[in-house]
Protein backbone atom coordinates (compact mmCIF):
# COMPACT_ATOMS: atom_id res chain seq x y z
CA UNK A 1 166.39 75.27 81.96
CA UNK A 2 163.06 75.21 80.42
CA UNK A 3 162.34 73.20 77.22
CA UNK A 4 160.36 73.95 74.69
CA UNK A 5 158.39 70.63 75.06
CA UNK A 6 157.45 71.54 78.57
CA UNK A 7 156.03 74.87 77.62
CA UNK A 8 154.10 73.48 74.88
CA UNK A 9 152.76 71.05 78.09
CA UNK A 10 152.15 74.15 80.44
CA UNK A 11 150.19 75.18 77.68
CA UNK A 12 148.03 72.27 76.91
CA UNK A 13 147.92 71.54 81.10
CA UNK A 14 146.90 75.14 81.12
CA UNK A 15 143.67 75.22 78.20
CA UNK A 16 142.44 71.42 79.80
CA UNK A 17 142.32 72.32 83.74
CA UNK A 18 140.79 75.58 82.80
CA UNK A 19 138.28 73.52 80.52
CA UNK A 20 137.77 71.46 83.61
CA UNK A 21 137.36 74.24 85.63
CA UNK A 22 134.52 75.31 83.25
CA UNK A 23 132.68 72.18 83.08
CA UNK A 24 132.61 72.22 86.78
CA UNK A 25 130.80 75.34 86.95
CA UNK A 26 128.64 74.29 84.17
CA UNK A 27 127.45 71.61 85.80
CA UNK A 28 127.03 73.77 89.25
CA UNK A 29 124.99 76.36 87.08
CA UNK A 30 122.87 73.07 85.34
CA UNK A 31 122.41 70.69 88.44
CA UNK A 32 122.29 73.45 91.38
CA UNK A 33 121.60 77.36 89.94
CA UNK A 34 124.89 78.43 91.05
CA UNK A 35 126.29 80.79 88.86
CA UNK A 36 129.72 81.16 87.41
CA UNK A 37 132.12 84.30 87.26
CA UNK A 38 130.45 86.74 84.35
CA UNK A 39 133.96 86.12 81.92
CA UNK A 40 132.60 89.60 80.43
CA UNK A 41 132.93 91.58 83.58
CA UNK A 42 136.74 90.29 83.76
CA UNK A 43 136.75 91.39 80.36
CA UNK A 44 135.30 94.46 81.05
CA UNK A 45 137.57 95.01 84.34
CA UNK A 46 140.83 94.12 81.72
CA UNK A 47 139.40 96.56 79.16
CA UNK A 48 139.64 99.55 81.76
CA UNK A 49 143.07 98.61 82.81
CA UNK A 50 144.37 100.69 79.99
CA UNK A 51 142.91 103.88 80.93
CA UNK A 52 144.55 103.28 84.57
CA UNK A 53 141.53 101.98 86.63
CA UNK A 54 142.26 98.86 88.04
CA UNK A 55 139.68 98.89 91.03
CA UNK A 56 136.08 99.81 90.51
CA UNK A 57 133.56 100.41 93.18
CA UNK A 58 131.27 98.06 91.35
CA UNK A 59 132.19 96.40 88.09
CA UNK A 60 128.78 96.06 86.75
CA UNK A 61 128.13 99.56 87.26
CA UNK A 62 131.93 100.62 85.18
CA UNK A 63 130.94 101.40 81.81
CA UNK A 64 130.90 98.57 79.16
CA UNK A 65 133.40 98.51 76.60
CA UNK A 66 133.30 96.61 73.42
CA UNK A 67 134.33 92.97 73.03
CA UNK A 68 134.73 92.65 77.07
CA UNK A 69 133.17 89.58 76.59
CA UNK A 70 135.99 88.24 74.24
CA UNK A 71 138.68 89.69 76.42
CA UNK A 72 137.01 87.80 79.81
CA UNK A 73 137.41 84.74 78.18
CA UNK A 74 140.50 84.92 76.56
CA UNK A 75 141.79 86.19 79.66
CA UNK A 76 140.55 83.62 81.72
CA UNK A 77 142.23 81.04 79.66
CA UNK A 78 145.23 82.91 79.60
CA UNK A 79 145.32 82.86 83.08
CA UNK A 80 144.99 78.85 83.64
CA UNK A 81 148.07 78.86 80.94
CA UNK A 82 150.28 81.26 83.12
CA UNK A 83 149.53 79.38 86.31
CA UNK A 84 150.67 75.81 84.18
CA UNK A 85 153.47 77.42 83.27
CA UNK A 86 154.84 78.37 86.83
CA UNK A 87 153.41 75.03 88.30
CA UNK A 88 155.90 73.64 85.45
CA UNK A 89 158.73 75.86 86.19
CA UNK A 90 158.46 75.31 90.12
CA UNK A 91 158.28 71.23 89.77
CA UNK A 92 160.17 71.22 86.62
CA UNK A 93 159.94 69.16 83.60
CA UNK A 94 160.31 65.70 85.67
CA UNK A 95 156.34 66.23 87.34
CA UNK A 96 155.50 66.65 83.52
CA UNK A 97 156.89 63.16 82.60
CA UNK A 98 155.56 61.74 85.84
CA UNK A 99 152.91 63.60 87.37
CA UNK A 100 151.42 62.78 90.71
CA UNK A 101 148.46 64.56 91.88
CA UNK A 102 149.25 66.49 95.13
CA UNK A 103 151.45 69.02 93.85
CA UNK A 104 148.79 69.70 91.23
CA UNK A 105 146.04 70.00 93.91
CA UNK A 106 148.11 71.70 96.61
CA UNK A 107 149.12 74.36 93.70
CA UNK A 108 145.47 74.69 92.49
CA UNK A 109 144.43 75.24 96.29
CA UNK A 110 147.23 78.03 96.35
CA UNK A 111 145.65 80.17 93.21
CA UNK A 112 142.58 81.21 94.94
CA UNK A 113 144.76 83.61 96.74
CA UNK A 114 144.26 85.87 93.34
CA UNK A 115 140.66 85.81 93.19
CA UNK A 116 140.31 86.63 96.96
CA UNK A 117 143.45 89.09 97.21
CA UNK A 118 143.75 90.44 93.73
CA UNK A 119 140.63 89.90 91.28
CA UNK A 120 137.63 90.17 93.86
CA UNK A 121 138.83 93.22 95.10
CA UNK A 122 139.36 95.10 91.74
CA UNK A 123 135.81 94.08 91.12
CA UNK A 124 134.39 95.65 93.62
CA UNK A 125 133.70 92.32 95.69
CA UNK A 126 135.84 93.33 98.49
CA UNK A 127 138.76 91.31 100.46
CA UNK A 128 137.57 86.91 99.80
CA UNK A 129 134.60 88.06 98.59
CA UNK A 130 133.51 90.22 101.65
CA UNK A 131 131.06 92.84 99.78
CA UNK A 132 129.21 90.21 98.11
CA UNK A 133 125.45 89.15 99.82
CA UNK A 134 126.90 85.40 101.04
CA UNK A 135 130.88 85.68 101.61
CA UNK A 136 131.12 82.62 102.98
CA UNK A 137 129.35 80.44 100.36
CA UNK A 138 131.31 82.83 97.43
CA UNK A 139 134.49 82.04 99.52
CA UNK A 140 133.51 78.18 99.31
CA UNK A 141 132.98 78.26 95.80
CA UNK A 142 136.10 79.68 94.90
CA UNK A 143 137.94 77.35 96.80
CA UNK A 144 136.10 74.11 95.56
CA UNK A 145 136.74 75.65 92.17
CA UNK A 146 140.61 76.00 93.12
CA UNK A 147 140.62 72.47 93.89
CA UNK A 148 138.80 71.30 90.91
CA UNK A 149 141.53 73.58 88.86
CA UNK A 150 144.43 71.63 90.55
CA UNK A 151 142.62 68.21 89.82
CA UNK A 152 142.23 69.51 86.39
CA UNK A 153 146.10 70.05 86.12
CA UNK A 154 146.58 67.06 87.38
CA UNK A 155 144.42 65.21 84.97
CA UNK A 156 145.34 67.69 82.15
CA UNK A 157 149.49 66.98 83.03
CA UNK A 158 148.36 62.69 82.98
CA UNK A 159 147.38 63.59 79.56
CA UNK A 160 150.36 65.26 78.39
CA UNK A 161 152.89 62.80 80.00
CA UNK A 162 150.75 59.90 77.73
CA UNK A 163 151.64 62.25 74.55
CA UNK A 164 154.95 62.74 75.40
CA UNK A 165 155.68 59.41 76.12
CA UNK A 166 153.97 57.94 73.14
CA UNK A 167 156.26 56.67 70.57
CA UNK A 168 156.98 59.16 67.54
């Protein structure tokens, strides 16, 4: 059974790897020129989900909707939160109290099979990025930022066990 406490830790796990995440591809965009996912074309791609299209020839040429850029980001933090919470469920509340790293980074590794499978398809992007003018270096990046996710649960959960362990 789940406890409340260790949802509230998904959660927090959740918001700091995909923070980490983030600051990861800030500092690709800052140091190196290599850009991030637009959050407001995921927005955009969620805002047409509604109206029944969930695959679009070319996401930047579906029409824009209003506050796509709000729903991107929201979504993508959303997102981090639901993969905590079923890294949390599969290990259960013990890796919370203890966590070790691999699990974290073997789980992260494991997510990018939405982007490549799931998200980069419905964009338009094709199969692991296969549409898009490098696949192999937009394959690479995904995965690097996979890995940096799972190190970011991993750092995120170290947090959370120090909280929950802290005297009340």
């Amino acid at each position: 059974m789940v406890e409340a406490n260790d949802i509230l830790g998904a959660i927090a796990i959740g918001i700091g790897a995909t923070l980490v995440m983030d600051l990861w591809n800030l500092f690709l965009k800052r140091t190196f020129s290599i850009p991030s996912l637009n959050y407001c074309l995921l927005g955009r791609w969620v805002r047409h989900m509604p109206g029944g299209t969930l695959r679009h020839a070319s996401i930047t040429a579906a029409p824009a909707k209003p506050l796509e850029c709000t729903v991107g980001w929201i979504a993508h933090y959303t997102i981090g939160v639901v993969f905590a919470l079923v890294l949390v469920l599969l290990t259960s509340g013990d890796w919370l109290a203890r966590p070790t790293v691999l699990p974290a980074l073997l789980y992260g590794i494991g997510t990018v099979v939405f982007p490549f499978f799931i998200m980069q398809p419905s964009l338009g992007l094709g199969i692991a990025a296969s549409r898009t003018p490098n696949p192999t270096q937009a394959r690479l990046k995904s995965i690097v930022t996979h890995i940096v996710f799972g190190l970011g649960l991993y750092v995120s959960a170290l947090g959370v066990s120090y909280v929950l362990r802290a005297p009340a």
